[in-house]
C-alpha atoms as a PDB file:
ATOM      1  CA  UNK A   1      69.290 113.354  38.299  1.00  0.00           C
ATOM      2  CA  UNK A   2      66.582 110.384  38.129  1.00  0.00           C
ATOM      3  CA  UNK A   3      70.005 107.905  38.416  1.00  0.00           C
ATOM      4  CA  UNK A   4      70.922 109.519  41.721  1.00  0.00           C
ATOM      5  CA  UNK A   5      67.439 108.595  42.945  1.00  0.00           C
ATOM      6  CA  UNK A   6      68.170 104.659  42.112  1.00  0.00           C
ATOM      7  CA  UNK A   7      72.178 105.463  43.829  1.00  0.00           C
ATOM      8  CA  UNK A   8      70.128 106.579  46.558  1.00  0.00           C
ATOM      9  CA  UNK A   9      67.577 103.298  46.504  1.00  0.00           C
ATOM     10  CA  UNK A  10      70.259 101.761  46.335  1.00  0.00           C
ATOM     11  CA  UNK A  11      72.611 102.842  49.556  1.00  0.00           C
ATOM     12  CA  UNK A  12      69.472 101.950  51.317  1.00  0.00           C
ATOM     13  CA  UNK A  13      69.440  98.616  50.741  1.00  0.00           C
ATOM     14  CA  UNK A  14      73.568  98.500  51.407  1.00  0.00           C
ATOM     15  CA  UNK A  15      72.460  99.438  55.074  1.00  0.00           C
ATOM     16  CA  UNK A  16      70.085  97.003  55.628  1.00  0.00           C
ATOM     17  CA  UNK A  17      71.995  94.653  54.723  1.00  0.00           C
ATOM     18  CA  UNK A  18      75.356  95.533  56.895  1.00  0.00           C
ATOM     19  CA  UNK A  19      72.836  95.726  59.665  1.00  0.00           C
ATOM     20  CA  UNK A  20      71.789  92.205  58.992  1.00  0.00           C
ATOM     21  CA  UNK A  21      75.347  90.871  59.208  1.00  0.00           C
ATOM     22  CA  UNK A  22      75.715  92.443  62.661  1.00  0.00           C
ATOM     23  CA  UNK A  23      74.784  91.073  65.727  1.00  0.00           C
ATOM     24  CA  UNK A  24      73.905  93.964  67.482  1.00  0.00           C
ATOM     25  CA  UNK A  25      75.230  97.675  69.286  1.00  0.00           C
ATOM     26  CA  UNK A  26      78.574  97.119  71.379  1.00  0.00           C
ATOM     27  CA  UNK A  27      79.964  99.773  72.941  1.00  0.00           C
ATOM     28  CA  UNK A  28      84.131 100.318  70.990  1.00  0.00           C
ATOM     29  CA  UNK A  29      87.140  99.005  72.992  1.00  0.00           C
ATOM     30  CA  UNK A  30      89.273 101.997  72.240  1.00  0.00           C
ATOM     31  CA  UNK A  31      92.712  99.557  73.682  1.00  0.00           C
ATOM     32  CA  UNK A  32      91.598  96.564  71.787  1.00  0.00           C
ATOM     33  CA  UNK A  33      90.813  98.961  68.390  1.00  0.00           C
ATOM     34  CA  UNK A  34      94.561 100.201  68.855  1.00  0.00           C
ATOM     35  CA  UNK A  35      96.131  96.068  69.493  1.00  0.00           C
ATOM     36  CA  UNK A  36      94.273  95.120  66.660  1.00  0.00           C
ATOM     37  CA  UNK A  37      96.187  97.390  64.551  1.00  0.00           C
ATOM     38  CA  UNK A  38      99.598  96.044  64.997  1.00  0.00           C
ATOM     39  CA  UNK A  39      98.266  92.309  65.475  1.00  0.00           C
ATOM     40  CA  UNK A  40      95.188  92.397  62.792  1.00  0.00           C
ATOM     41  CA  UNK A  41      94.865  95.428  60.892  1.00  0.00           C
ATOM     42  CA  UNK A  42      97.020  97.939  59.042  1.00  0.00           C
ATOM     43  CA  UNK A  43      95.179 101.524  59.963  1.00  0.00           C
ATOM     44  CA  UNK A  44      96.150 102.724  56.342  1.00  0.00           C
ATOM     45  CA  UNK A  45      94.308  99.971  54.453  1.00  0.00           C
ATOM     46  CA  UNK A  46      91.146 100.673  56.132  1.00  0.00           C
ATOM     47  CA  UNK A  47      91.665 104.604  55.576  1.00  0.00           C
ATOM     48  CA  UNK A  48      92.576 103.435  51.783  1.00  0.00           C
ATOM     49  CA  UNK A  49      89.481 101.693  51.473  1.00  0.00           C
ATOM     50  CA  UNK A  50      87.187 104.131  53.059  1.00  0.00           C
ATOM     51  CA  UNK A  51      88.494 106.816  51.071  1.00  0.00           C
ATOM     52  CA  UNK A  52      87.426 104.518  47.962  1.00  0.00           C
ATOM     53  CA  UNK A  53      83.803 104.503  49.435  1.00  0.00           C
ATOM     54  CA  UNK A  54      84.511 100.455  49.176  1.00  0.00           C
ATOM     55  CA  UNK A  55      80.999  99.035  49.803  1.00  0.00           C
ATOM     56  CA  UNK A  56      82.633  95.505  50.826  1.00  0.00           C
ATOM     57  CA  UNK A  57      84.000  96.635  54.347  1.00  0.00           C
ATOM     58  CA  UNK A  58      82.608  94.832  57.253  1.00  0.00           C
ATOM     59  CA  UNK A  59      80.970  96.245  60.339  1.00  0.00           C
ATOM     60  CA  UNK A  60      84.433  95.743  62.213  1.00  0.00           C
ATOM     61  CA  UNK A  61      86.510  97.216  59.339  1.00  0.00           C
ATOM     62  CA  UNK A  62      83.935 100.512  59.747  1.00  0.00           C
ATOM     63  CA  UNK A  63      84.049 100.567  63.599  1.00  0.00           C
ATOM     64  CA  UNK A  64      87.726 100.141  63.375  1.00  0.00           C
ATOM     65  CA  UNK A  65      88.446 103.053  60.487  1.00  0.00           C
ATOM     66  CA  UNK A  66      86.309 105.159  62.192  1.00  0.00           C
ATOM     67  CA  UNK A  67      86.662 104.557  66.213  1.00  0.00           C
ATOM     68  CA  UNK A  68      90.572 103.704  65.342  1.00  0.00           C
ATOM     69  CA  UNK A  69      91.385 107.598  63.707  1.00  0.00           C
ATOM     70  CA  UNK A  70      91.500 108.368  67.456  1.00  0.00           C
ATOM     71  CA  UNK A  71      95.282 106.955  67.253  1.00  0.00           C
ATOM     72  CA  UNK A  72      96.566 108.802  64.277  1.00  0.00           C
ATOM     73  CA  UNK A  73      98.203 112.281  65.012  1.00  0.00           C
ATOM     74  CA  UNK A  74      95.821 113.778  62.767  1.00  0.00           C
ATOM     75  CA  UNK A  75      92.852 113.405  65.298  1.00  0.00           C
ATOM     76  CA  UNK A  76      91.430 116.510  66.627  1.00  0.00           C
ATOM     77  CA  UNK A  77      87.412 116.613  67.575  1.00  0.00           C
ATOM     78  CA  UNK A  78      87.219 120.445  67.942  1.00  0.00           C
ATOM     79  CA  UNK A  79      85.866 122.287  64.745  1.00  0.00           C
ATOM     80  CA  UNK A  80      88.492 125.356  64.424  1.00  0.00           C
ATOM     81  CA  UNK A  81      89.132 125.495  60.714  1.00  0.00           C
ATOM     82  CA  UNK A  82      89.323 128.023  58.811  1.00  0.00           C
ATOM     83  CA  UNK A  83      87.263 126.544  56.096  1.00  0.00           C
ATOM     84  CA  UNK A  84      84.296 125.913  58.509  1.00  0.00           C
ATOM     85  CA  UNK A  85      83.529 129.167  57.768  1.00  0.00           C
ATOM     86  CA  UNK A  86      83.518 129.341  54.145  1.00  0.00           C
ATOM     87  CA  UNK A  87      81.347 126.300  53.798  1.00  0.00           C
ATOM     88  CA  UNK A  88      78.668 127.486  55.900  1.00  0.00           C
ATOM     89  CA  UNK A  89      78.613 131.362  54.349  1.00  0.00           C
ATOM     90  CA  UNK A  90      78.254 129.756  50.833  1.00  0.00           C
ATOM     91  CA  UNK A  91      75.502 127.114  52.441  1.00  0.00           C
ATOM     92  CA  UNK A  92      73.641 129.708  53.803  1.00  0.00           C
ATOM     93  CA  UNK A  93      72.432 131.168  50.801  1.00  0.00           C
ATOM     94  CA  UNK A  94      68.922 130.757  49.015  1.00  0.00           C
ATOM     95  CA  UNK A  95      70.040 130.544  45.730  1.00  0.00           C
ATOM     96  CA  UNK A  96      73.759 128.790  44.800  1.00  0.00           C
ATOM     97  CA  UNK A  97      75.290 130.036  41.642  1.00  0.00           C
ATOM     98  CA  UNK A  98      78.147 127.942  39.889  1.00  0.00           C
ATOM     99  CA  UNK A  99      80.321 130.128  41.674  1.00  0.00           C
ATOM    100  CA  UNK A 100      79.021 128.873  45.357  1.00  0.00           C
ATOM    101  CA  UNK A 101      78.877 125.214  44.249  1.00  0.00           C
ATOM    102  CA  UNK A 102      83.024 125.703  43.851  1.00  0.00           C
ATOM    103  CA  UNK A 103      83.733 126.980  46.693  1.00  0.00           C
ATOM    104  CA  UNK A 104      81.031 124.672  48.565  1.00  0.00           C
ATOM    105  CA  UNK A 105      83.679 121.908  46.608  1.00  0.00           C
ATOM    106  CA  UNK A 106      86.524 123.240  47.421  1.00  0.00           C
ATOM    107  CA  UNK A 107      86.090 124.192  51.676  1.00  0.00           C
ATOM    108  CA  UNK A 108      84.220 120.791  51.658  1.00  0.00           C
ATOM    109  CA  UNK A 109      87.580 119.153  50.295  1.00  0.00           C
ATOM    110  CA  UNK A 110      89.785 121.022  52.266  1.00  0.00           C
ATOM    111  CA  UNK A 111      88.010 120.055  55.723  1.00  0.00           C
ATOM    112  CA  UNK A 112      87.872 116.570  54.868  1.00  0.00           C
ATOM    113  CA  UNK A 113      91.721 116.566  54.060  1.00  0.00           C
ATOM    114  CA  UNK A 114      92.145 117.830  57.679  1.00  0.00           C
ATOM    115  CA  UNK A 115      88.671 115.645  58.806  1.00  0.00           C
ATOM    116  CA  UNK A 116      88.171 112.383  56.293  1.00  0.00           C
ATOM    117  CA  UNK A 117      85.104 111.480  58.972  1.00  0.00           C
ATOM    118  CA  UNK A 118      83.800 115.109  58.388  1.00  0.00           C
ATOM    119  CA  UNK A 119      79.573 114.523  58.021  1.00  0.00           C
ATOM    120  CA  UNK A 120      78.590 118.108  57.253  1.00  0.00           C
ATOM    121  CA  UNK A 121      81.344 118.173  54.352  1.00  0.00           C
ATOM    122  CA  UNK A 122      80.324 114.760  53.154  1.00  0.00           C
ATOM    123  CA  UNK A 123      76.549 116.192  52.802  1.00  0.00           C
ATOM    124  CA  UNK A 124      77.863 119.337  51.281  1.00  0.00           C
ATOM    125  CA  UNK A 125      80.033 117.058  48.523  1.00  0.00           C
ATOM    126  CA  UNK A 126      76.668 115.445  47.684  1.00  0.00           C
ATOM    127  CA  UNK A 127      75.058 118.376  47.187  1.00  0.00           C
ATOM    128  CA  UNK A 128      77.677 119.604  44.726  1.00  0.00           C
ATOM    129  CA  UNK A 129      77.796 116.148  43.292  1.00  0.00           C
ATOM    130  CA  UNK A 130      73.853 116.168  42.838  1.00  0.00           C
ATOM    131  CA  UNK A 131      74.206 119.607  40.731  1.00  0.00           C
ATOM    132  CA  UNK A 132      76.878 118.353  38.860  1.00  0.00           C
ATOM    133  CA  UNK A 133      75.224 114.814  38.070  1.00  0.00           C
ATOM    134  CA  UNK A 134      78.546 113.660  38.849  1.00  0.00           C
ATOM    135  CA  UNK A 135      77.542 109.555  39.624  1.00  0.00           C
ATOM    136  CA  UNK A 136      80.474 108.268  40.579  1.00  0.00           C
ATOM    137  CA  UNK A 137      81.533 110.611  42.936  1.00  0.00           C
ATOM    138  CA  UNK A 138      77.938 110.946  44.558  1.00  0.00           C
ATOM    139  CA  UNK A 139      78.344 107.037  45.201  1.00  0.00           C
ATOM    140  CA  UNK A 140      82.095 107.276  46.715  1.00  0.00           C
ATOM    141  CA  UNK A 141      80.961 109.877  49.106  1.00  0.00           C
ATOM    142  CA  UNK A 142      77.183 108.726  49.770  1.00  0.00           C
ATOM    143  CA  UNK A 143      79.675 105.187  50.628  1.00  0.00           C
ATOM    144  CA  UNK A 144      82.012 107.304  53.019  1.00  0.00           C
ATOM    145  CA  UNK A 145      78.714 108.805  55.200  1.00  0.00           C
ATOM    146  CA  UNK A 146      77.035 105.160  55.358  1.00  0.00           C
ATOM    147  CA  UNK A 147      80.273 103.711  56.792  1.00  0.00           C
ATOM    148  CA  UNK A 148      80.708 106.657  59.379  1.00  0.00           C
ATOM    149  CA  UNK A 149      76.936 106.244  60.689  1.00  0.00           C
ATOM    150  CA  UNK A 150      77.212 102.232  60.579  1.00  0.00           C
ATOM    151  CA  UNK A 151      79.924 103.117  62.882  1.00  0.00           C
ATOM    152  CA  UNK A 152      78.025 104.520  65.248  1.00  0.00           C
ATOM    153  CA  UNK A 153      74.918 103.276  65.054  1.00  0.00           C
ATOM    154  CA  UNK A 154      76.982  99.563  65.948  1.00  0.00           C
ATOM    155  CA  UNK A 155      77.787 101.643  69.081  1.00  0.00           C
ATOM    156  CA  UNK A 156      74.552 101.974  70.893  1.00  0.00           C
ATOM    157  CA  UNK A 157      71.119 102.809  70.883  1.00  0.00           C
ATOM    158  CA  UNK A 158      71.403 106.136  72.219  1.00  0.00           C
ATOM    159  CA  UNK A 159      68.506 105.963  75.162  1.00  0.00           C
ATOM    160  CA  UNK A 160      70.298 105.440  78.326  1.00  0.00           C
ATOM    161  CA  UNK A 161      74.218 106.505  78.721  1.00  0.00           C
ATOM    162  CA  UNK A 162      75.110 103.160  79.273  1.00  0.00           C
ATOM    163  CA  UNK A 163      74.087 102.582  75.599  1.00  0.00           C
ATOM    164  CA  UNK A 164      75.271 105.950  74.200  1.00  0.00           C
ATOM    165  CA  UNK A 165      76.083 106.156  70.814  1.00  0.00           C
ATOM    166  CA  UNK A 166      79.688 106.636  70.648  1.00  0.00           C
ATOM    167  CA  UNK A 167      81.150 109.522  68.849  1.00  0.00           C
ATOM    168  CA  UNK A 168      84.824 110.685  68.175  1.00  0.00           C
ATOM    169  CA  UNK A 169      83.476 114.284  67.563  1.00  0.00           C
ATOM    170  CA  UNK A 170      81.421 116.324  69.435  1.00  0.00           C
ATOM    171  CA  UNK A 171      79.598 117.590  65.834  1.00  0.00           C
ATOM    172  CA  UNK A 172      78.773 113.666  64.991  1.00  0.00           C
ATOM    173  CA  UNK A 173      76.293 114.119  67.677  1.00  0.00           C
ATOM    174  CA  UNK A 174      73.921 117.054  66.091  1.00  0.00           C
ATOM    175  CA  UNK A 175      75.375 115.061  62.556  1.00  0.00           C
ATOM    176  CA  UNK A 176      73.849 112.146  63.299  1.00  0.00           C
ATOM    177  CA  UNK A 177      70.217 112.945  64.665  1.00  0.00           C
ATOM    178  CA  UNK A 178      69.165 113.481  61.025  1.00  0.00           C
ATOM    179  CA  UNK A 179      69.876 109.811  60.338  1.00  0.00           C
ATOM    180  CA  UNK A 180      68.213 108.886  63.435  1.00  0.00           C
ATOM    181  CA  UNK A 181      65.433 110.751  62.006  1.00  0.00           C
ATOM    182  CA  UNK A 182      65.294 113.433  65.044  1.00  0.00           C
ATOM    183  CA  UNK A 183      65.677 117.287  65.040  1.00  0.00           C
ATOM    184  CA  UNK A 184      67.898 119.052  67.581  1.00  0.00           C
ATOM    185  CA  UNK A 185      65.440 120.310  70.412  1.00  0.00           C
ATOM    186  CA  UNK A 186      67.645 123.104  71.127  1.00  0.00           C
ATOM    187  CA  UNK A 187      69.263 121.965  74.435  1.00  0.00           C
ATOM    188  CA  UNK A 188      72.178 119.773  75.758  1.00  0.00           C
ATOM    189  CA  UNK A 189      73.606 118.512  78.911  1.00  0.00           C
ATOM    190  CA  UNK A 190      76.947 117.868  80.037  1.00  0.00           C
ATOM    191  CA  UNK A 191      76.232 113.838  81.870  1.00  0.00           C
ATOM    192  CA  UNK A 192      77.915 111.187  83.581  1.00  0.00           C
ATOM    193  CA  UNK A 193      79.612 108.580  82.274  1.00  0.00           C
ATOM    194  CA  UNK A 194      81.376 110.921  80.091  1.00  0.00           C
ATOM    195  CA  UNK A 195      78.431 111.689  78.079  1.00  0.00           C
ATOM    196  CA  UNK A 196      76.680 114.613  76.434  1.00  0.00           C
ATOM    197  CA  UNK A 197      72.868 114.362  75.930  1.00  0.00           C
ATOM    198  CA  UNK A 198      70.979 116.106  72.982  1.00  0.00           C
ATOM    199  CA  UNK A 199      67.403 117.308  74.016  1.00  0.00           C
ATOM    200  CA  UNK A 200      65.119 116.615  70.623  1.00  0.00           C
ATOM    201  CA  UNK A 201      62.177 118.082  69.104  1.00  0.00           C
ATOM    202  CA  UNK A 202      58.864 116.555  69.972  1.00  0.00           C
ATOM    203  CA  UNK A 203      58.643 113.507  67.625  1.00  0.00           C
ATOM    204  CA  UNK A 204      56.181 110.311  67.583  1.00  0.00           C
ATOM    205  CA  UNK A 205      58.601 108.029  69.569  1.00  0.00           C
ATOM    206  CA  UNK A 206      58.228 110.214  72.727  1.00  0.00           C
ATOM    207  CA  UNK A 207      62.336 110.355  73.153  1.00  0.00           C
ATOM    208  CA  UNK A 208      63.257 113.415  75.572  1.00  0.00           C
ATOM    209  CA  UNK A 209      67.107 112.887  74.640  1.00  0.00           C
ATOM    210  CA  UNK A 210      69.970 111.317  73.024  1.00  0.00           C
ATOM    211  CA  UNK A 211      72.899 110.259  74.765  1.00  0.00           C
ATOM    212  CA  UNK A 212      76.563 109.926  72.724  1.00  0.00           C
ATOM    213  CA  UNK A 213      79.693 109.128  74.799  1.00  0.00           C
ATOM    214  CA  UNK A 214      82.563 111.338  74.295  1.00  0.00           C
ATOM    215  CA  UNK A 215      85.157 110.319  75.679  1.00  0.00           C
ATOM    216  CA  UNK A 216      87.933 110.674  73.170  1.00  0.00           C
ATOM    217  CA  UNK A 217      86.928 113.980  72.620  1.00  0.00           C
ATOM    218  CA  UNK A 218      87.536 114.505  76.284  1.00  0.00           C
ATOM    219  CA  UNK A 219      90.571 112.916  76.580  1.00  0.00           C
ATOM    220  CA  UNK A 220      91.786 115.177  73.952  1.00  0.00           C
ATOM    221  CA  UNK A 221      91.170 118.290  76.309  1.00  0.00           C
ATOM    222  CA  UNK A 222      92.510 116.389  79.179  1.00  0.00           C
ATOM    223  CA  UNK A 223      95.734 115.939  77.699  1.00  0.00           C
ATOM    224  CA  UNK A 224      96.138 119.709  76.567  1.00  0.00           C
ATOM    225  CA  UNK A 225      95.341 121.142  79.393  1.00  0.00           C
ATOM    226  CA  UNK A 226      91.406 120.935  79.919  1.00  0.00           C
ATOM    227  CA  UNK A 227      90.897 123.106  76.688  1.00  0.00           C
ATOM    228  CA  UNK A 228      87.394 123.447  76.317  1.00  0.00           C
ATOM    229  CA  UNK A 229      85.570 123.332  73.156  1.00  0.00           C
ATOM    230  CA  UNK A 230      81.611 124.513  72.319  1.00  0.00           C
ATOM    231  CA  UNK A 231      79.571 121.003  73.136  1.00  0.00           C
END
């Protein structure tokens, strides 16, 4: 375990350093991020390169892997799979036998197949990973998480909703608050702008709220009908 603590070190560093190289939180150009892929970027060699947990992507390959899945047919923000289910009945438990940690591995695999951006079954992979001292998977998916919250966090600031972080999936927004180093307060609230603010526990920065725009998620229901999903 003590070389997952250095891995760990280690992915620290990784982010400061992206955030170095960028200039600072623009909101994503959903039409541009879709141009660029026929005139600069091929959609399946960022997903390739994701999937690898390559550590040499820049901050516009991230933002467009991540922002850009909202083109490919196998986009779909709500959280109705079966294996949702699974993952959180063998999370739940106080005590994981060897028997838990496989089917933790196998429902996290399952969702991501359906989800690659899926945070909870990233963290649930490194958990497994952890258990199972296995290094160089730990690293590939610890990789895949940093690249998802780069993404984001080159979105905004989250204080006002015309800086909302931007998120393709509603569950990004409660994923996320743990990087931000916030706990969910336990409210939301439906805003303008085509955001969705997160209320969060008392905390020494005096922040009532985080605001994430939504508004792929959104156009999703729009286009089927105004389904509505849990915010």
């Amino acid at each position: 375990m003590n070389r997952l603590f250095f891995i760990i070190s280690f992915s620290i560093l990784i982010n400061l350093a992206a955030y170095a190289q960028y200039d600072g939180p623009v909101a994503p150009n959903y039409k541009e991020i879709e141009k660029n892929f026929i005139a600069k970027y091929q959609y399946s060699e960022l997903m390739d390169k994701y999937l690898a947990g390559s550590s040499d992507m820049s901050i516009e390959e991230q933002r467009h892997v991540y922002y850009g899945f909202i083109t490919q047919p196998q986009y779909n923000p709500t959280d109705t799979s079966k294996y949702n289910s699974d993952l959180s009945l063998a999370l739940s438990k106080t005590y994981l036998s060897d028997s838990d940690y496989n089917i933790i591995e196998s429902s996290a695999k399952s969702l991501l197949a359906e989800d690659p951006f899926n945070l909870r079954a990233l963290n649930a992979l490194l958990l497994v990973y952890a258990e199972k001292d296995n290094v160089e998977q730990y690293k590939i998916t610890n990789q895949k998480i940093d690249i998802v919250q780069r993404a984001i966090a080159s979105s905004g600031d989250g204080m006002t909703r015309k800086t909302a972080y931007y998120v393709i999936k509603v569950a990004h927004e409660y994923d996320i608050l743990n990087f931000l180093g916030y706990r969910y307060g336990g409210a939301k609230k439906m805003e303008k702008d085509k955001c969705n603010s997160l209320f969060v526990a008392p905390n020494p920065y005096d922040v009532e709220k985080i605001y994430f725009n939504i508004e792929p998620a959104l156009n999703y229901m729009k286009k089927r009908g105004g389904m509505k999903f849990k915010l």
